[in-house]
PDB file of N, CA and C in Angstrom:
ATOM      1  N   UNK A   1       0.837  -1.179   0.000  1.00  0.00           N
ATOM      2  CA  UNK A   1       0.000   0.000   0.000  1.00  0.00           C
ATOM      3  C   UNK A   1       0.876   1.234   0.000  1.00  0.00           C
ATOM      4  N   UNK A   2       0.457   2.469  -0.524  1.00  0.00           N
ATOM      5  CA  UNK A   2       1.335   3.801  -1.233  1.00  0.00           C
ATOM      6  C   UNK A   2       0.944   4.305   0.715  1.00  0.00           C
ATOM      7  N   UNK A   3       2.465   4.958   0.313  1.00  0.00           N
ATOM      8  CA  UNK A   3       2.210   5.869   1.970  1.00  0.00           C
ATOM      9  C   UNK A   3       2.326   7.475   0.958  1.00  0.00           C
ATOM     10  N   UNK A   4       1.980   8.399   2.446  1.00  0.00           N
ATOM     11  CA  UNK A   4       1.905   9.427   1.877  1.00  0.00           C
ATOM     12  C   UNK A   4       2.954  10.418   1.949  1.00  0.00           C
ATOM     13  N   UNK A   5       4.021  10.865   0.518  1.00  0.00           N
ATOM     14  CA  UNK A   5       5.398  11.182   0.419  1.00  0.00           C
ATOM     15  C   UNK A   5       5.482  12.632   1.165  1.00  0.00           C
ATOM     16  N   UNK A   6       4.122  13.527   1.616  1.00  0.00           N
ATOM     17  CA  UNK A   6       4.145  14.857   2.912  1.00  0.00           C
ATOM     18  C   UNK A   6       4.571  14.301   3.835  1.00  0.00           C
ATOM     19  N   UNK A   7       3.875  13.831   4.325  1.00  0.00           N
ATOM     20  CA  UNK A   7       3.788  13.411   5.812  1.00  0.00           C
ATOM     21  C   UNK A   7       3.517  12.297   6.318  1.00  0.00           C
ATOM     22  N   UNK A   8       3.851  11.553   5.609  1.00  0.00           N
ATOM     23  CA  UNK A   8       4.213  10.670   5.738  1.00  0.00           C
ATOM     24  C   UNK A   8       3.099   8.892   6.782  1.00  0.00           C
ATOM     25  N   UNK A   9       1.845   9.860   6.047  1.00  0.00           N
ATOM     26  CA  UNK A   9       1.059   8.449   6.861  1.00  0.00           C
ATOM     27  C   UNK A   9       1.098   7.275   5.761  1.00  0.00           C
ATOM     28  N   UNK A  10       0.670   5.920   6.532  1.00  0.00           N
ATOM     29  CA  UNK A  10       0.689   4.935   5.880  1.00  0.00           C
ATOM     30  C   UNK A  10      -0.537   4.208   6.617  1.00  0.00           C
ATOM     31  N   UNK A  11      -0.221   2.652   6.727  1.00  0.00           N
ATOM     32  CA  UNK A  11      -1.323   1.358   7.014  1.00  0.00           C
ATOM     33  C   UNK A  11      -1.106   1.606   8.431  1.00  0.00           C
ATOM     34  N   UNK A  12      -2.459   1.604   9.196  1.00  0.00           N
ATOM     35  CA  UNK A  12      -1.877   1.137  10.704  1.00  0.00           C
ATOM     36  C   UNK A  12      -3.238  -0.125  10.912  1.00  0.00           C
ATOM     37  N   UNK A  13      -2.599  -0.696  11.822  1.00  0.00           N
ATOM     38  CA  UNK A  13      -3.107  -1.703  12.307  1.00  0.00           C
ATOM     39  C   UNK A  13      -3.987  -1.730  13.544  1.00  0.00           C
ATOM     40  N   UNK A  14      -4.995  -3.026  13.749  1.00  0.00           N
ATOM     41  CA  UNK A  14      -5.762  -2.410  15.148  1.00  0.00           C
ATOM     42  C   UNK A  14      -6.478  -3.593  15.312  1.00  0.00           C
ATOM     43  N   UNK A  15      -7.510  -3.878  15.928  1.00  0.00           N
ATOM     44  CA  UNK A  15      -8.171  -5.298  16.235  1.00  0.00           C
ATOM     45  C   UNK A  15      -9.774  -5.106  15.763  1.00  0.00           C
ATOM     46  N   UNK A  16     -10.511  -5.578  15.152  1.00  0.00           N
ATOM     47  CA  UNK A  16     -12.209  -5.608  15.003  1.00  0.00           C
ATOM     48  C   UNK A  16     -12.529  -6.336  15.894  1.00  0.00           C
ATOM     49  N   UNK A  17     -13.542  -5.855  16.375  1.00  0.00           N
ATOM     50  CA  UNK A  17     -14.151  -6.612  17.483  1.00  0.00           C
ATOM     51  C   UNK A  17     -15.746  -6.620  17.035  1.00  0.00           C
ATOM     52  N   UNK A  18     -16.414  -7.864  16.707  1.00  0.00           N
ATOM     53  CA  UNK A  18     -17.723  -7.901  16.706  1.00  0.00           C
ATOM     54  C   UNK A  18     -18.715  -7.810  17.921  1.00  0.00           C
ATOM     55  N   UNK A  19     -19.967  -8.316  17.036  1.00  0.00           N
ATOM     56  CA  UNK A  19     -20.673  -7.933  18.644  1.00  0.00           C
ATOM     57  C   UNK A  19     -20.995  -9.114  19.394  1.00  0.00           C
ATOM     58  N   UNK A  20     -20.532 -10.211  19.127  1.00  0.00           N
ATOM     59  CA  UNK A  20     -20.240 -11.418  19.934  1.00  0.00           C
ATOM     60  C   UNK A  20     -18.699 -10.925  20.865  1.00  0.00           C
ATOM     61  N   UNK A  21     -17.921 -10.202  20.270  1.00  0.00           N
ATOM     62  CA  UNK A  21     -16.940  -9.545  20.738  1.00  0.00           C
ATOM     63  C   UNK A  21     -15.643 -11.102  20.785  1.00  0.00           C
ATOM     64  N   UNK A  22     -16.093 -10.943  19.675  1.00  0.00           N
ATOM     65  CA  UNK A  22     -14.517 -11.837  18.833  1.00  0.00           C
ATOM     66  C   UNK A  22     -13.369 -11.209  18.170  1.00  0.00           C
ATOM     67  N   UNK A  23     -12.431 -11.261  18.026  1.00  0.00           N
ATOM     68  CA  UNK A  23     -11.195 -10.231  17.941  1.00  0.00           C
ATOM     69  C   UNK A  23     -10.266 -11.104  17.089  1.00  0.00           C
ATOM     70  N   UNK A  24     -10.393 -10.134  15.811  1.00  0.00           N
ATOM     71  CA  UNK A  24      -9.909 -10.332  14.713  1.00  0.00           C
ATOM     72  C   UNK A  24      -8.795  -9.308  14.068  1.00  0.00           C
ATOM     73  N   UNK A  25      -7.485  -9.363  13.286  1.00  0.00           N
ATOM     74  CA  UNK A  25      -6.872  -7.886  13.317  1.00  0.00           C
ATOM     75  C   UNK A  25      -7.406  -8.183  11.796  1.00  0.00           C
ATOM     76  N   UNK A  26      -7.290  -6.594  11.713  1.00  0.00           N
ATOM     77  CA  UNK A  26      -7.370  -5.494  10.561  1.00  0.00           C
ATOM     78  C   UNK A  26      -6.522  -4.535  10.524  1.00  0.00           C
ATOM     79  N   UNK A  27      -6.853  -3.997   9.090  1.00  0.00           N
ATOM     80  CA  UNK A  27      -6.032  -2.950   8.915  1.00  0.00           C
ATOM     81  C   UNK A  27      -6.731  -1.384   8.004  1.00  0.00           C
ATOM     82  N   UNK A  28      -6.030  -0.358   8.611  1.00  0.00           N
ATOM     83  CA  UNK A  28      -6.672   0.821   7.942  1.00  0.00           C
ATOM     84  C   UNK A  28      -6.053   1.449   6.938  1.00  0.00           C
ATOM     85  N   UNK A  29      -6.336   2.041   5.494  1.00  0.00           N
ATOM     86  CA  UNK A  29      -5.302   2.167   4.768  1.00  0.00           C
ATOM     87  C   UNK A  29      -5.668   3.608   4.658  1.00  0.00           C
ATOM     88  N   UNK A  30      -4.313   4.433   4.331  1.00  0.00           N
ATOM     89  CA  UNK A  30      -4.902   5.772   4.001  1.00  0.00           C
ATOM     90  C   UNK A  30      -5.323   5.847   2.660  1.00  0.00           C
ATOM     91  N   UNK A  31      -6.392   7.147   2.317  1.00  0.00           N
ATOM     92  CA  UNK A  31      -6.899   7.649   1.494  1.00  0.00           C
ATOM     93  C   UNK A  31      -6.218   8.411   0.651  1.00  0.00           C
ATOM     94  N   UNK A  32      -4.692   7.633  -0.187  1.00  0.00           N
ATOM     95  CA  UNK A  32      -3.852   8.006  -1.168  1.00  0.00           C
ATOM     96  C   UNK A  32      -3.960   8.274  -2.484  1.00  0.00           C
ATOM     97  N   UNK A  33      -3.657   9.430  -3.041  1.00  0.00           N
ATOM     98  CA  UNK A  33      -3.794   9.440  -4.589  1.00  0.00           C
ATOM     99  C   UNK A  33      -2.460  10.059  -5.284  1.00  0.00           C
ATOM    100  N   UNK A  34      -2.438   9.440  -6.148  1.00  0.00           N
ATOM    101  CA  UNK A  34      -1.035  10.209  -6.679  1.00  0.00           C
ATOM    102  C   UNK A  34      -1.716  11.256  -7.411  1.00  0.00           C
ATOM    103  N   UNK A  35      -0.972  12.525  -7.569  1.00  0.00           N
ATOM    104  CA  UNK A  35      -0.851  13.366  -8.059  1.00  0.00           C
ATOM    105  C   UNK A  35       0.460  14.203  -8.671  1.00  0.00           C
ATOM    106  N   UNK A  36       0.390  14.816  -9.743  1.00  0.00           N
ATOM    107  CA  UNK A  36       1.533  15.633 -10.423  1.00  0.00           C
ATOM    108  C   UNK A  36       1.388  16.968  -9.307  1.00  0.00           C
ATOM    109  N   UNK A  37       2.676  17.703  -8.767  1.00  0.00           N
ATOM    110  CA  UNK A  37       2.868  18.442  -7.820  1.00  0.00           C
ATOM    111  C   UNK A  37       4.129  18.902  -8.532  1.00  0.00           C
ATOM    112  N   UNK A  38       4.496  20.114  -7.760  1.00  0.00           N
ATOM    113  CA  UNK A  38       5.370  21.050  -7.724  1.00  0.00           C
ATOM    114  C   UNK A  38       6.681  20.826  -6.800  1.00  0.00           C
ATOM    115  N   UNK A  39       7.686  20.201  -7.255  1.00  0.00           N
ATOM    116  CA  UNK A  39       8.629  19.833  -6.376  1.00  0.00           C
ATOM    117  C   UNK A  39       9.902  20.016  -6.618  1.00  0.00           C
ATOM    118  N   UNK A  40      10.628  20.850  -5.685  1.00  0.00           N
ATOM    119  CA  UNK A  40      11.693  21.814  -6.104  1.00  0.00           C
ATOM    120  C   UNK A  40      11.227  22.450  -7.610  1.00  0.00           C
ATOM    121  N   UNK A  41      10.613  23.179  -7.751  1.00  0.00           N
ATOM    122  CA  UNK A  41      10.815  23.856  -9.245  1.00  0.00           C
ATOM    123  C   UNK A  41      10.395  22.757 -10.083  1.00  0.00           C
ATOM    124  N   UNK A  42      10.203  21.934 -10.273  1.00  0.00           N
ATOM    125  CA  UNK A  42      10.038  21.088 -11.253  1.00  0.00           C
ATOM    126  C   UNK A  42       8.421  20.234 -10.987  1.00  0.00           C
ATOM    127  N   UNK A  43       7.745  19.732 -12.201  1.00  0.00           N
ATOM    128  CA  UNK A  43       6.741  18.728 -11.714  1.00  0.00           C
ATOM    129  C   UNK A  43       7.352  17.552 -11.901  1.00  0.00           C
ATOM    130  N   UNK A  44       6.113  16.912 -10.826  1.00  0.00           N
ATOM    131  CA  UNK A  44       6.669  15.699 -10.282  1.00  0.00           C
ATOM    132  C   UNK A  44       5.621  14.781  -9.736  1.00  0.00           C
ATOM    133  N   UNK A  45       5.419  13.529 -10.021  1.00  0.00           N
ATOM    134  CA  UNK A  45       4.335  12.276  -9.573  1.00  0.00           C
ATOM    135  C   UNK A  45       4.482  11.899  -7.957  1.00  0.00           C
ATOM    136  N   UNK A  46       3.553  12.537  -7.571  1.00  0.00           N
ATOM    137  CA  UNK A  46       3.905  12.240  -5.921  1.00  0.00           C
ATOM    138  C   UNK A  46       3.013  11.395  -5.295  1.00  0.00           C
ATOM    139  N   UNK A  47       2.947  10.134  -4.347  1.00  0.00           N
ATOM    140  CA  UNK A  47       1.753   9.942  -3.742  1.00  0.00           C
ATOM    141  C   UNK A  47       1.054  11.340  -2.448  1.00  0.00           C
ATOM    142  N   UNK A  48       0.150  11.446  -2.090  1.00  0.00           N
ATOM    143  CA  UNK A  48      -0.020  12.493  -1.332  1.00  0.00           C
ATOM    144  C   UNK A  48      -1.721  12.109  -0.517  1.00  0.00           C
ATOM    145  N   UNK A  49      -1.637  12.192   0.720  1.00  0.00           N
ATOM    146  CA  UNK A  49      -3.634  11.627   1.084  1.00  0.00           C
ATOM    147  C   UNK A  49      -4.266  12.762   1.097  1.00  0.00           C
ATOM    148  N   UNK A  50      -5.237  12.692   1.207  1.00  0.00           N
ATOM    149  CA  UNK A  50      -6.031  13.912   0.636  1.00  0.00           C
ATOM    150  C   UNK A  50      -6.296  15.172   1.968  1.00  0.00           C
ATOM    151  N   UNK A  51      -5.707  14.515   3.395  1.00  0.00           N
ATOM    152  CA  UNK A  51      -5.996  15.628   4.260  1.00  0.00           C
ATOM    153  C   UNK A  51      -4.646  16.348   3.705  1.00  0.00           C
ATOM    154  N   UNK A  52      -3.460  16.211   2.907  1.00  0.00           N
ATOM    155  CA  UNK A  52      -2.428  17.047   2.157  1.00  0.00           C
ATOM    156  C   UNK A  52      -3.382  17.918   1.452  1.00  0.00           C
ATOM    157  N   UNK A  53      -3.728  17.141   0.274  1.00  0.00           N
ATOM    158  CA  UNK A  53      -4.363  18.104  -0.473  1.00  0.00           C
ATOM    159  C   UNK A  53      -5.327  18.762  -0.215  1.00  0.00           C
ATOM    160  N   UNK A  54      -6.222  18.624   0.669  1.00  0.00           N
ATOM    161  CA  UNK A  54      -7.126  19.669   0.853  1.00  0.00           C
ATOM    162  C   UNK A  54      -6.568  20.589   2.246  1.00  0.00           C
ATOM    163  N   UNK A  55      -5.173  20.382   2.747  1.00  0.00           N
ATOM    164  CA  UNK A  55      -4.576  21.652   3.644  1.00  0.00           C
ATOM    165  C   UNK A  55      -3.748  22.367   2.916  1.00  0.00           C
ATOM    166  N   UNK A  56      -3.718  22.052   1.272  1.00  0.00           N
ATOM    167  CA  UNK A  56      -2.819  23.282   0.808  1.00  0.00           C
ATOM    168  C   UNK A  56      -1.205  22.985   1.298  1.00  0.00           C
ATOM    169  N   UNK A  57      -0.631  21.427   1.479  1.00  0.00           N
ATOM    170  CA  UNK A  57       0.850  21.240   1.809  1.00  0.00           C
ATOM    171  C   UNK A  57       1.076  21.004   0.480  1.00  0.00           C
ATOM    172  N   UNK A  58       0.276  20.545  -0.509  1.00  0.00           N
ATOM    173  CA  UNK A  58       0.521  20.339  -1.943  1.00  0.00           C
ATOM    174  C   UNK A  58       0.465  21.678  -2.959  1.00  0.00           C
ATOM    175  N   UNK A  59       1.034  21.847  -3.644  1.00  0.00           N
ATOM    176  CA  UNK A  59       1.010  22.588  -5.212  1.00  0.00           C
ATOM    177  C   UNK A  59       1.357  22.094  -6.439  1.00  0.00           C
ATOM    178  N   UNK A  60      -0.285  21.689  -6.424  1.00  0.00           N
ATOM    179  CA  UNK A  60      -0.764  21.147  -7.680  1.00  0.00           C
ATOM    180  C   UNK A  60      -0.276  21.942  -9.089  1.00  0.00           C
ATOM    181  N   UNK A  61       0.554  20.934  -9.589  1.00  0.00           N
ATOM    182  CA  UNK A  61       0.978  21.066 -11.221  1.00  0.00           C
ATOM    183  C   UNK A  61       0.123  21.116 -12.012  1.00  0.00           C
ATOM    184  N   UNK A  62      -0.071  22.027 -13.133  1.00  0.00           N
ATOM    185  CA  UNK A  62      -1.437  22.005 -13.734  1.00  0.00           C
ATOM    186  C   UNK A  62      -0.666  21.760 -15.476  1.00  0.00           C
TER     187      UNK A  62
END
């Protein structure tokens, strides 16, 4: 799974618990998209999750 090349979130892990309350692990993935960005002066294919892009740490290459 793509982590995110800002800041770096990725997969974290954790336990499901039903409602018999049986305990199973899982996992959460972030909400990654690559995008063309602005990096050093140049564009560039970055992965990035979208709480990046919608705080404006990205500058979107057009």
């Amino acid at each position: 799974m793509a982590q995110c090349d800002i800041c770096g979130k990725g997969l974290t892990f954790g336990i499901k618990v039903s409602h018999s309350h049986r305990r199973t692990n899982r996992t959460w993935k972030p909400n990654v998209r690559k995008v063309r960005a602005i990096v050093n002066g140049a564009p560039r294919t970055v992965n990035a999750c979208t709480r990046c892009l919608r705080s404006n740490k990205v500058t979107r290459a057009i």
